[in-house]
C-alpha atoms as a PDB file:
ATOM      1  CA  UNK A   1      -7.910  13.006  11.705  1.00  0.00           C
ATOM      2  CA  UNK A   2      -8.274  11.660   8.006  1.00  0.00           C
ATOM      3  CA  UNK A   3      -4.563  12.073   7.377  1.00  0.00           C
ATOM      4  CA  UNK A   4      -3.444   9.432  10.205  1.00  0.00           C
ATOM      5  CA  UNK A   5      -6.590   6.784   9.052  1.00  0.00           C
ATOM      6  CA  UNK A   6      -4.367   7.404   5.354  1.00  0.00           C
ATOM      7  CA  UNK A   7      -0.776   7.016   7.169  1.00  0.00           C
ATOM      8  CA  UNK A   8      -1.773   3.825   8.533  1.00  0.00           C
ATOM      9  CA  UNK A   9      -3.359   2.108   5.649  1.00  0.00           C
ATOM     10  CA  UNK A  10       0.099   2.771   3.771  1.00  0.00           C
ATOM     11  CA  UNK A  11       1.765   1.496   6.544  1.00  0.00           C
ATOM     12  CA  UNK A  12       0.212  -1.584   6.655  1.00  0.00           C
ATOM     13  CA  UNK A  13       0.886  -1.545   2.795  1.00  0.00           C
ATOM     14  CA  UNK A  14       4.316  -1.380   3.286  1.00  0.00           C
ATOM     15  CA  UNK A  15       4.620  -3.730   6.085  1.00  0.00           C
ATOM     16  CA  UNK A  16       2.659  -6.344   3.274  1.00  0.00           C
ATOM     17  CA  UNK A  17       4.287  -5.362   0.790  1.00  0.00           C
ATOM     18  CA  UNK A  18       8.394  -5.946   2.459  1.00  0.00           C
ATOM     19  CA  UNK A  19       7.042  -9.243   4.096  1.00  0.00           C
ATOM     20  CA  UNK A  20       5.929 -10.848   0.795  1.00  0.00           C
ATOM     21  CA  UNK A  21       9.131  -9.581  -0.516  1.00  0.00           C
ATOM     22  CA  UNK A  22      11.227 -10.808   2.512  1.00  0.00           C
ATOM     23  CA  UNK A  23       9.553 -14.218   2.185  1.00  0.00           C
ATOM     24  CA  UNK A  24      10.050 -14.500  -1.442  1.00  0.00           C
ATOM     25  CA  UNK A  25      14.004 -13.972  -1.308  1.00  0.00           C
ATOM     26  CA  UNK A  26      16.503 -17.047  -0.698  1.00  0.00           C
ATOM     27  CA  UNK A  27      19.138 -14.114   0.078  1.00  0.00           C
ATOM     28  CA  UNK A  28      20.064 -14.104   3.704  1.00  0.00           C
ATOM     29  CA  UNK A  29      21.409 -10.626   3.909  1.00  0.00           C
ATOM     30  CA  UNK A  30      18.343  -9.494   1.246  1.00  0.00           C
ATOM     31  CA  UNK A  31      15.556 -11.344   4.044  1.00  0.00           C
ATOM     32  CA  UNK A  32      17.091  -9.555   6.662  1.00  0.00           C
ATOM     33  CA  UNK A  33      17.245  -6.069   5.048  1.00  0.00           C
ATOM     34  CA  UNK A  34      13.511  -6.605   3.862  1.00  0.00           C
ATOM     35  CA  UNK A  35      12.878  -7.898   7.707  1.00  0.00           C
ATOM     36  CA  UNK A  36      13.977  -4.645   9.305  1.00  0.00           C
ATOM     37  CA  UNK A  37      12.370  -2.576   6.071  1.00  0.00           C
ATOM     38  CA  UNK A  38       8.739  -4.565   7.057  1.00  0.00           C
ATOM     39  CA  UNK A  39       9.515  -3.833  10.695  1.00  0.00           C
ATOM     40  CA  UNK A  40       9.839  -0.015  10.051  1.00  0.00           C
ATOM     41  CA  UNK A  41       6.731  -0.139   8.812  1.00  0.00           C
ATOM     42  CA  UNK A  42       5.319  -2.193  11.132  1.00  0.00           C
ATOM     43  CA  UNK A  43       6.183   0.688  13.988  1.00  0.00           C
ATOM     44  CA  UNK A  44       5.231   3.729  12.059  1.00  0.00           C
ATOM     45  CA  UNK A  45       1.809   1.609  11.642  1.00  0.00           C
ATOM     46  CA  UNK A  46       1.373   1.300  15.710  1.00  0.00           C
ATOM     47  CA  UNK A  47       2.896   5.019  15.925  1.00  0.00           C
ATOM     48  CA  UNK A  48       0.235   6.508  14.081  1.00  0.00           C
ATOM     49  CA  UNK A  49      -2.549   4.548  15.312  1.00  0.00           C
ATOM     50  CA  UNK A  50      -1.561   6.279  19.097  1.00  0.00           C
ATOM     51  CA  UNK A  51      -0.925   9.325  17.648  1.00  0.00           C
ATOM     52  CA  UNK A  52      -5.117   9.050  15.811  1.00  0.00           C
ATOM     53  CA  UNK A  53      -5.943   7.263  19.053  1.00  0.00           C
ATOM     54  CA  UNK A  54      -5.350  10.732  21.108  1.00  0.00           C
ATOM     55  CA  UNK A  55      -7.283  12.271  18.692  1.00  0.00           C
ATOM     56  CA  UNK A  56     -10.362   9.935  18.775  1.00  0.00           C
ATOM     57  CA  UNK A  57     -10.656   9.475  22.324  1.00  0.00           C
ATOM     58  CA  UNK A  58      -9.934  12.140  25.267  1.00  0.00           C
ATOM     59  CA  UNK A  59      -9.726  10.056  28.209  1.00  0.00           C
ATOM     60  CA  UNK A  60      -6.808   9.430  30.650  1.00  0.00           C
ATOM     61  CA  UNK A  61      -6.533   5.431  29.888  1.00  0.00           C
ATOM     62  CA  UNK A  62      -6.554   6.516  26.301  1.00  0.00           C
ATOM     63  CA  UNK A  63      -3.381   8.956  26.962  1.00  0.00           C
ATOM     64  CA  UNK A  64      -1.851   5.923  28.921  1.00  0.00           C
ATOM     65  CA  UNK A  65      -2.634   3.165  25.789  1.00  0.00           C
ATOM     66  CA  UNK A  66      -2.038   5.559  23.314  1.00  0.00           C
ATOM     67  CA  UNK A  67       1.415   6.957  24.844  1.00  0.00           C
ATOM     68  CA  UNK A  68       2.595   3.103  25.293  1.00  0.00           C
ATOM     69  CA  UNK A  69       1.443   2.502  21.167  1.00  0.00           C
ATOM     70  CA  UNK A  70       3.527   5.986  20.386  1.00  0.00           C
ATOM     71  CA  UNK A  71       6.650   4.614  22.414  1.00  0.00           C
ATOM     72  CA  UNK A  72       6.794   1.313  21.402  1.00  0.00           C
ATOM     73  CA  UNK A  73       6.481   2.437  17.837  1.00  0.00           C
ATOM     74  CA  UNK A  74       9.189   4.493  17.692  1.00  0.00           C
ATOM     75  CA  UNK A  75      11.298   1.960  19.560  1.00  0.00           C
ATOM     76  CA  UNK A  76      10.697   0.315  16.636  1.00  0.00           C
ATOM     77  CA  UNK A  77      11.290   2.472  13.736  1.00  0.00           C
ATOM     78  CA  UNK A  78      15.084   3.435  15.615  1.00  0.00           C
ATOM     79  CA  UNK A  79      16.337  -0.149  16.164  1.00  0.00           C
ATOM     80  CA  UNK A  80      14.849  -1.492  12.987  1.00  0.00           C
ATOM     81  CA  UNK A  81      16.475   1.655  11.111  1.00  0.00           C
ATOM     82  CA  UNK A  82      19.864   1.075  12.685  1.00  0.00           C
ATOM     83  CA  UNK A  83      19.468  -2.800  11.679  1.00  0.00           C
ATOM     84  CA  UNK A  84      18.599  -1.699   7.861  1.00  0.00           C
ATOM     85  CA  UNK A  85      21.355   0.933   7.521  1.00  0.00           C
ATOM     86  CA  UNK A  86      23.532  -2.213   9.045  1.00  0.00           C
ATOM     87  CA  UNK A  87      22.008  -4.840   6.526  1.00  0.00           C
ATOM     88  CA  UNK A  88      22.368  -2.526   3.761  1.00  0.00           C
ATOM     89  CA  UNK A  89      26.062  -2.601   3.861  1.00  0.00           C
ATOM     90  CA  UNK A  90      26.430  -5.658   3.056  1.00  0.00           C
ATOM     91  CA  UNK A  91      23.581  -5.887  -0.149  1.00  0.00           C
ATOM     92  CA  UNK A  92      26.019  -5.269  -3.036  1.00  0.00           C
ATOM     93  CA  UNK A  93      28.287  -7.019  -2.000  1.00  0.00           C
ATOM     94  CA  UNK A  94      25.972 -10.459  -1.767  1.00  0.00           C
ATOM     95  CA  UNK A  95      24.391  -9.814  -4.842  1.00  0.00           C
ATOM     96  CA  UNK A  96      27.758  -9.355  -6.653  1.00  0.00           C
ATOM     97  CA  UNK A  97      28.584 -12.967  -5.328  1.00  0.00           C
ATOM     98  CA  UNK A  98      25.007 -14.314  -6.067  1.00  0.00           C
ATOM     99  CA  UNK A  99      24.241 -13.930  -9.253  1.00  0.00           C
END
Protein backbone atom coordinates (compact mmCIF):
# COMPACT_ATOMS: atom_id res chain seq x y z
CA UNK A 1 0.00 0.00 0.00
CA UNK A 2 1.66 3.32 -1.36
CA UNK A 3 -0.25 5.42 1.14
CA UNK A 4 1.43 3.71 4.38
CA UNK A 5 5.25 3.72 2.47
CA UNK A 6 4.03 7.91 2.35
CA UNK A 7 2.71 7.87 6.17
CA UNK A 8 5.90 6.63 7.30
CA UNK A 9 8.35 8.74 5.48
CA UNK A 10 6.43 11.82 7.13
CA UNK A 11 6.65 10.22 10.21
CA UNK A 12 10.07 9.84 10.30
CA UNK A 13 10.05 13.57 9.12
CA UNK A 14 8.40 14.59 12.00
CA UNK A 15 10.17 12.51 14.45
CA UNK A 16 13.58 14.51 12.73
CA UNK A 17 12.20 17.31 12.53
CA UNK A 18 10.84 17.65 16.77
CA UNK A 19 14.26 16.02 17.79
CA UNK A 20 16.44 18.70 16.11
CA UNK A 21 14.03 21.09 17.56
CA UNK A 22 14.01 19.43 21.07
CA UNK A 23 17.82 19.43 21.01
CA UNK A 24 18.15 22.93 19.92
CA UNK A 25 15.97 24.44 22.91
CA UNK A 26 17.63 25.35 26.45
CA UNK A 27 13.80 25.42 27.67
CA UNK A 28 13.11 22.58 30.00
CA UNK A 29 9.39 22.53 29.71
CA UNK A 30 9.89 23.46 25.63
CA UNK A 31 12.52 19.99 25.41
CA UNK A 32 10.05 18.08 27.05
CA UNK A 33 6.97 19.15 25.01
CA UNK A 34 9.14 18.68 21.74
CA UNK A 35 10.28 15.13 23.47
CA UNK A 36 6.75 13.76 23.69
CA UNK A 37 5.83 15.71 20.13
CA UNK A 38 9.09 13.51 18.50
CA UNK A 39 7.81 10.50 20.42
CA UNK A 40 4.29 10.74 18.80
CA UNK A 41 5.82 10.53 15.84
CA UNK A 42 8.09 8.10 16.59
CA UNK A 43 4.91 5.56 17.34
CA UNK A 44 2.72 6.49 14.47
CA UNK A 45 6.13 5.66 12.44
CA UNK A 46 6.27 1.88 14.01
CA UNK A 47 2.25 1.87 13.78
CA UNK A 48 2.19 2.19 10.23
CA UNK A 49 5.05 0.14 9.37
CA UNK A 50 2.77 -3.04 11.10
CA UNK A 51 -0.13 -1.85 9.71
CA UNK A 52 2.05 -1.98 5.67
CA UNK A 53 3.76 -5.01 7.19
CA UNK A 54 0.22 -7.02 7.12
CA UNK A 55 -0.15 -5.89 3.88
CA UNK A 56 3.26 -6.99 2.44
CA UNK A 57 3.52 -10.23 3.96
CA UNK A 58 0.58 -12.89 4.72
CA UNK A 59 2.14 -15.17 7.05
CA UNK A 60 1.27 -16.02 10.71
CA UNK A 61 4.81 -14.72 12.25
CA UNK A 62 4.13 -11.66 10.20
CA UNK A 63 0.52 -11.19 12.01
CA UNK A 64 2.45 -11.90 15.35
CA UNK A 65 5.51 -9.09 14.49
CA UNK A 66 3.30 -6.92 12.88
CA UNK A 67 0.44 -6.99 15.72
CA UNK A 68 3.38 -6.40 18.46
CA UNK A 69 4.73 -3.13 15.97
CA UNK A 70 0.76 -1.97 15.84
CA UNK A 71 0.51 -2.27 19.79
CA UNK A 72 3.50 -0.89 20.83
CA UNK A 73 2.90 2.02 18.54
CA UNK A 74 -0.10 3.06 19.78
CA UNK A 75 1.14 2.61 23.33
CA UNK A 76 3.11 5.18 22.25
CA UNK A 77 1.14 7.75 20.55
CA UNK A 78 -1.50 7.58 24.00
CA UNK A 79 1.16 8.08 26.73
CA UNK A 80 3.25 10.45 24.70
CA UNK A 81 -0.13 12.43 23.86
CA UNK A 82 -1.18 12.55 27.49
CA UNK A 83 2.56 13.77 28.34
CA UNK A 84 2.24 16.67 25.51
CA UNK A 85 -1.28 17.83 26.46
CA UNK A 86 0.50 17.79 30.17
CA UNK A 87 3.72 19.72 28.94
CA UNK A 88 1.70 22.06 27.05
CA UNK A 89 0.18 23.57 30.06
CA UNK A 90 2.84 24.83 31.27
CA UNK A 91 4.51 26.50 27.69
CA UNK A 92 3.14 30.05 28.10
CA UNK A 93 3.67 30.32 31.09
CA UNK A 94 7.74 29.55 30.78
CA UNK A 95 8.07 31.54 27.90
CA UNK A 96 6.36 34.55 29.59
CA UNK A 97 9.16 34.17 32.33
CA UNK A 98 11.96 33.46 29.71
CA UNK A 99 12.19 35.94 27.54
Amino acid sequence: MLIFVFLIIISAVFYLYYKTKQIRTRLPVRKNWYASRAQIALGSFITFFGINQLFIFQTVVTYIIAGIFIVLGLALIVHNFKANRHYQAFLDEETRLNP
